[in-house]
N, C-alpha and C. Protein backbone atom coordinates (compact mmCIF):
# COMPACT_ATOMS: atom_id res chain seq x y z
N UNK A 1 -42.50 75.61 184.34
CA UNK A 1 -41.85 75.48 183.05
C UNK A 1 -41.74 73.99 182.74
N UNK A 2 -41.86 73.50 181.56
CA UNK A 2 -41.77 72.44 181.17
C UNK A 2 -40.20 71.88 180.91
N UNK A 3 -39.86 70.29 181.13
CA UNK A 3 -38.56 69.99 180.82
C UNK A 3 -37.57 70.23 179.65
N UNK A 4 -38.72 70.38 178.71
CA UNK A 4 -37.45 71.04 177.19
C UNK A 4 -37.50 72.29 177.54
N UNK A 5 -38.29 73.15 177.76
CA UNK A 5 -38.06 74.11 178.13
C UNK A 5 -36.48 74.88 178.98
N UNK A 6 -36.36 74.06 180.30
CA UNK A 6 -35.69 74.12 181.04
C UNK A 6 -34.51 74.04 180.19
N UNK A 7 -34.38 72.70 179.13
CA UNK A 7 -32.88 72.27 178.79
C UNK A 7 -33.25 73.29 177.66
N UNK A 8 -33.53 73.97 176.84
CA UNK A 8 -33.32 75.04 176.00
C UNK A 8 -32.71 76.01 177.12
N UNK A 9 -33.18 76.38 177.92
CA UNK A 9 -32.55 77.66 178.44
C UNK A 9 -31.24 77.33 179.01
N UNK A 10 -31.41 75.97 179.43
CA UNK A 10 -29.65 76.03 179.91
C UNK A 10 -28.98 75.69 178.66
N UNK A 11 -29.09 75.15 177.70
CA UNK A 11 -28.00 75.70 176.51
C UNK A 11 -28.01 77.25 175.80
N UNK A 12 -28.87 77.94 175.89
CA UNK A 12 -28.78 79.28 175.69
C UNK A 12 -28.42 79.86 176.76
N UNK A 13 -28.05 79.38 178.37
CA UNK A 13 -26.99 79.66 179.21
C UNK A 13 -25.71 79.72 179.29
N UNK A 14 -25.48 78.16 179.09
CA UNK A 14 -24.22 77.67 178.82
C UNK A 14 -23.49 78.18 177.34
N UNK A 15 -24.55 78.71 176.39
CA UNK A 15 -23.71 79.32 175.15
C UNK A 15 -23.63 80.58 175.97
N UNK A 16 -24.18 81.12 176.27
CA UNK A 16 -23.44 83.02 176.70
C UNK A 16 -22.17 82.84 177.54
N UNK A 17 -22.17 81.68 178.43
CA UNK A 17 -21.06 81.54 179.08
C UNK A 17 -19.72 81.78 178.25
N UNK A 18 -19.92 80.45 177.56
CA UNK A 18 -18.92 80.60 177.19
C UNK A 18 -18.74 81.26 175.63
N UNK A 19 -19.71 81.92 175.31
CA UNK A 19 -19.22 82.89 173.68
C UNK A 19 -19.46 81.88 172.34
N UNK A 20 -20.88 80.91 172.66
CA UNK A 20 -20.26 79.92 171.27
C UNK A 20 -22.00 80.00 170.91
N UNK A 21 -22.54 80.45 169.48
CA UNK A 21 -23.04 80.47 169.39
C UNK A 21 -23.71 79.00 168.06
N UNK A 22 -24.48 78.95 167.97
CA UNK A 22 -25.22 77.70 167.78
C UNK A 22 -24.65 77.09 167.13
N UNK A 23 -23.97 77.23 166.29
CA UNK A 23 -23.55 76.69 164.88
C UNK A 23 -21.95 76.21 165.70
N UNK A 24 -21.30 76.97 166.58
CA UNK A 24 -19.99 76.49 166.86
C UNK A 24 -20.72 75.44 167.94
N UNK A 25 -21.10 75.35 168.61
CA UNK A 25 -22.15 74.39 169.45
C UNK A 25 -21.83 73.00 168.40
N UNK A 26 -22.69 73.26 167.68
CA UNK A 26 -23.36 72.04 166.66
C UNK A 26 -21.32 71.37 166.00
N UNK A 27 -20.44 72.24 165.37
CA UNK A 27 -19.27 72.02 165.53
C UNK A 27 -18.76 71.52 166.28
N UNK A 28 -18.82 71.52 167.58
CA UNK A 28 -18.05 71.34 169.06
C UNK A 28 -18.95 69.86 169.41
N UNK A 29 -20.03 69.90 168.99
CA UNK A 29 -20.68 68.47 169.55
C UNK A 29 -21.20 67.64 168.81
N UNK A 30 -21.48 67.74 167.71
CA UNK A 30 -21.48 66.94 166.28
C UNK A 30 -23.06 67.14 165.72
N UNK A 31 -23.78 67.76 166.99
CA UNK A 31 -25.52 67.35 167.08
C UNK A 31 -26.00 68.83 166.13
N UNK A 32 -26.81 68.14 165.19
CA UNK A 32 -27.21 68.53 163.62
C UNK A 32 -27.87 70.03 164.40
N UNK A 33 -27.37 71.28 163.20
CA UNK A 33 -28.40 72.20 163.41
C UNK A 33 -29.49 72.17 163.81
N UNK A 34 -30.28 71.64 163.30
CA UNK A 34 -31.72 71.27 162.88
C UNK A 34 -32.35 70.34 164.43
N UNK A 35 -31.45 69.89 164.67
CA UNK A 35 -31.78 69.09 166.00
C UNK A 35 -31.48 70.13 166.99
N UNK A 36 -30.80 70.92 167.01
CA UNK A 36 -30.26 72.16 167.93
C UNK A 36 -31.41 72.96 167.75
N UNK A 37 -31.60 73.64 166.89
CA UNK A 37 -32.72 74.35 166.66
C UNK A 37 -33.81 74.09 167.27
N UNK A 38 -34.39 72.44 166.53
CA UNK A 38 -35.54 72.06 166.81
C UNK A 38 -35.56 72.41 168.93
N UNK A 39 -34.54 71.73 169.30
CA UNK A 39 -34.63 72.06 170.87
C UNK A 39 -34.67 73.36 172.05
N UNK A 40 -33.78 74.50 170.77
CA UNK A 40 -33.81 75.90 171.59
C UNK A 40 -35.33 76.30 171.24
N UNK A 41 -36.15 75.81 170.11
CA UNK A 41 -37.26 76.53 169.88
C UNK A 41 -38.85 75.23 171.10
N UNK A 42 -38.05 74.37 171.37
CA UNK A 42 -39.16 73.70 172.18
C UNK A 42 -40.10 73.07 171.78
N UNK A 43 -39.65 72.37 170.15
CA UNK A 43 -40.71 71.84 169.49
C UNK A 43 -40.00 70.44 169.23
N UNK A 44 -38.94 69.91 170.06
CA UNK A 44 -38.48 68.32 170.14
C UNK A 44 -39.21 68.02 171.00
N UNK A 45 -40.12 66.97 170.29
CA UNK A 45 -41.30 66.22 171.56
C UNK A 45 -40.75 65.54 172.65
N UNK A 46 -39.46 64.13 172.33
CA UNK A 46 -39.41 63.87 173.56
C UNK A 46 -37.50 63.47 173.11
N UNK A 47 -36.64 64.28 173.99
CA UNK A 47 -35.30 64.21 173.71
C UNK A 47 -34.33 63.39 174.77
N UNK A 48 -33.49 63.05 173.66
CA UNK A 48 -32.88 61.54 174.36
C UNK A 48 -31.93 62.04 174.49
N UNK A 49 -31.59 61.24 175.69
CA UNK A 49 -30.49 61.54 176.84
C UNK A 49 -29.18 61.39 176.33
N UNK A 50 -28.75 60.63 174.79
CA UNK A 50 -27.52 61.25 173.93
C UNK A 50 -27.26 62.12 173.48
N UNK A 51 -28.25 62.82 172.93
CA UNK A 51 -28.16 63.84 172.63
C UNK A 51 -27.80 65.13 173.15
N UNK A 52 -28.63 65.05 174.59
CA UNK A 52 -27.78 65.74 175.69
C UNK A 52 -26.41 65.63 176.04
N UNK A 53 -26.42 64.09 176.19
CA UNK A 53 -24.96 64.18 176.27
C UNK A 53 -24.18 64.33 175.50
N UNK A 54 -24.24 64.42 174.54
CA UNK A 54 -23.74 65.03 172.97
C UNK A 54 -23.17 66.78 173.08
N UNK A 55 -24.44 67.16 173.54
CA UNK A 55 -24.41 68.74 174.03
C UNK A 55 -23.47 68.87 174.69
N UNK A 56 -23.70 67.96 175.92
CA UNK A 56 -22.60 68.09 177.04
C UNK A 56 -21.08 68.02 176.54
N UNK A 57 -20.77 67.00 175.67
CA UNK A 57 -19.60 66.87 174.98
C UNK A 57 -18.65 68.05 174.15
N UNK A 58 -19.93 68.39 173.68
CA UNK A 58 -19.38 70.17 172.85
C UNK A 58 -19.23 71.27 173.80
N UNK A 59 -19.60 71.02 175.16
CA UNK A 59 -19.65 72.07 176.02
C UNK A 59 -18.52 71.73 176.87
N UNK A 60 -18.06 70.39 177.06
CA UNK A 60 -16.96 69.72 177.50
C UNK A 60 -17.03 70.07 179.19
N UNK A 61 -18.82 69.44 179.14
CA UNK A 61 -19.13 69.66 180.88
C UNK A 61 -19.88 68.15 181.00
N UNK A 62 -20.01 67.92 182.05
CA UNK A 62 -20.50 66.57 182.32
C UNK A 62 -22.10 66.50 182.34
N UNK A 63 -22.89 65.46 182.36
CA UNK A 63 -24.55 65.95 182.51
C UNK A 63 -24.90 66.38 183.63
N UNK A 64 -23.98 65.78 185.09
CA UNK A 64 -24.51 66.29 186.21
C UNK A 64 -23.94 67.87 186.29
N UNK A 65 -23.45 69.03 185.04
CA UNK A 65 -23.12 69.70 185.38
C UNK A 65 -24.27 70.90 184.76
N UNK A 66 -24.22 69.76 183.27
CA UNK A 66 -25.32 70.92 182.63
C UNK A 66 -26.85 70.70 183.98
N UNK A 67 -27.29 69.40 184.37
CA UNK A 67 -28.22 70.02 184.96
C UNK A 67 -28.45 70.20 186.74
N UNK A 68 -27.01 70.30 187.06
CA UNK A 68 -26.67 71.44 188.23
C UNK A 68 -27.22 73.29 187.76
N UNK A 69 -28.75 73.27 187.81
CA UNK A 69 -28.94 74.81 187.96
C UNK A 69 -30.34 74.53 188.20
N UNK A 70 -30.70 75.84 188.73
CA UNK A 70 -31.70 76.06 189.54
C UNK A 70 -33.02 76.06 188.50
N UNK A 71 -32.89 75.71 187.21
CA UNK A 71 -34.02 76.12 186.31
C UNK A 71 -34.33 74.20 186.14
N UNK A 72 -33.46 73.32 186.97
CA UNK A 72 -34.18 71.73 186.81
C UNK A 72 -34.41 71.43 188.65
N UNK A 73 -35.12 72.49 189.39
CA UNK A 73 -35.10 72.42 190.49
C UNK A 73 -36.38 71.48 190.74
N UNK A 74 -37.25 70.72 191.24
CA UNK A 74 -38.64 70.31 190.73
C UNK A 74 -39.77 71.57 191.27
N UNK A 75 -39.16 72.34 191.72
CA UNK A 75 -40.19 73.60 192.05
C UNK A 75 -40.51 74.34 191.06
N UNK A 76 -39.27 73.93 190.05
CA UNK A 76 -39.63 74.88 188.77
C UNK A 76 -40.01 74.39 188.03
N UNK A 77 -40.07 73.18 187.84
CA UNK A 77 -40.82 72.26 186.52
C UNK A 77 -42.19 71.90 186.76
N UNK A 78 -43.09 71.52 185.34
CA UNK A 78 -44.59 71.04 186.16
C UNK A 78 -44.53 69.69 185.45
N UNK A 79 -45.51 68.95 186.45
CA UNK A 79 -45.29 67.80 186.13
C UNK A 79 -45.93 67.62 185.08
């Protein structure tokens, strides 16, 4: 799996967790629909590490937490 890949699925993780679907996301972390979108669908070419942490902010988890999971393992990513 590729690296946006990976970080799309852990925010469509981290939203089931906790019950917040995109739009309260984008509320909770300031980061534009459209930039949300563009990333769950895997068509942001190359995404900056504020933005994540932006995510992280609306999720009110740290970065080493969003990518504590087994889907940024390097066994699972290709280079």
């Amino acid at each position: 799996m590729q690296l946006n890949e990976a970080v799309a699925k852990r925010i469509v993780e981290l939203c089931k967790e906790r019950n917040l679907t995109q739009y309260q996301l984008y509320k909770k972390s300031g980061v534009p629909q459209s930039t949300l979108s563009t990333i769950l669908s895997c068509t942001y070419p190359s995404m900056k590490l504020r933005v994540i942490y932006e995510i992280c902010e609306g999720f009110d988890i740290s970065l080493e937490e969003f990518f504590d999971s087994a889907l940024f393992m390097r066994e699972n990513l290709d280079d």
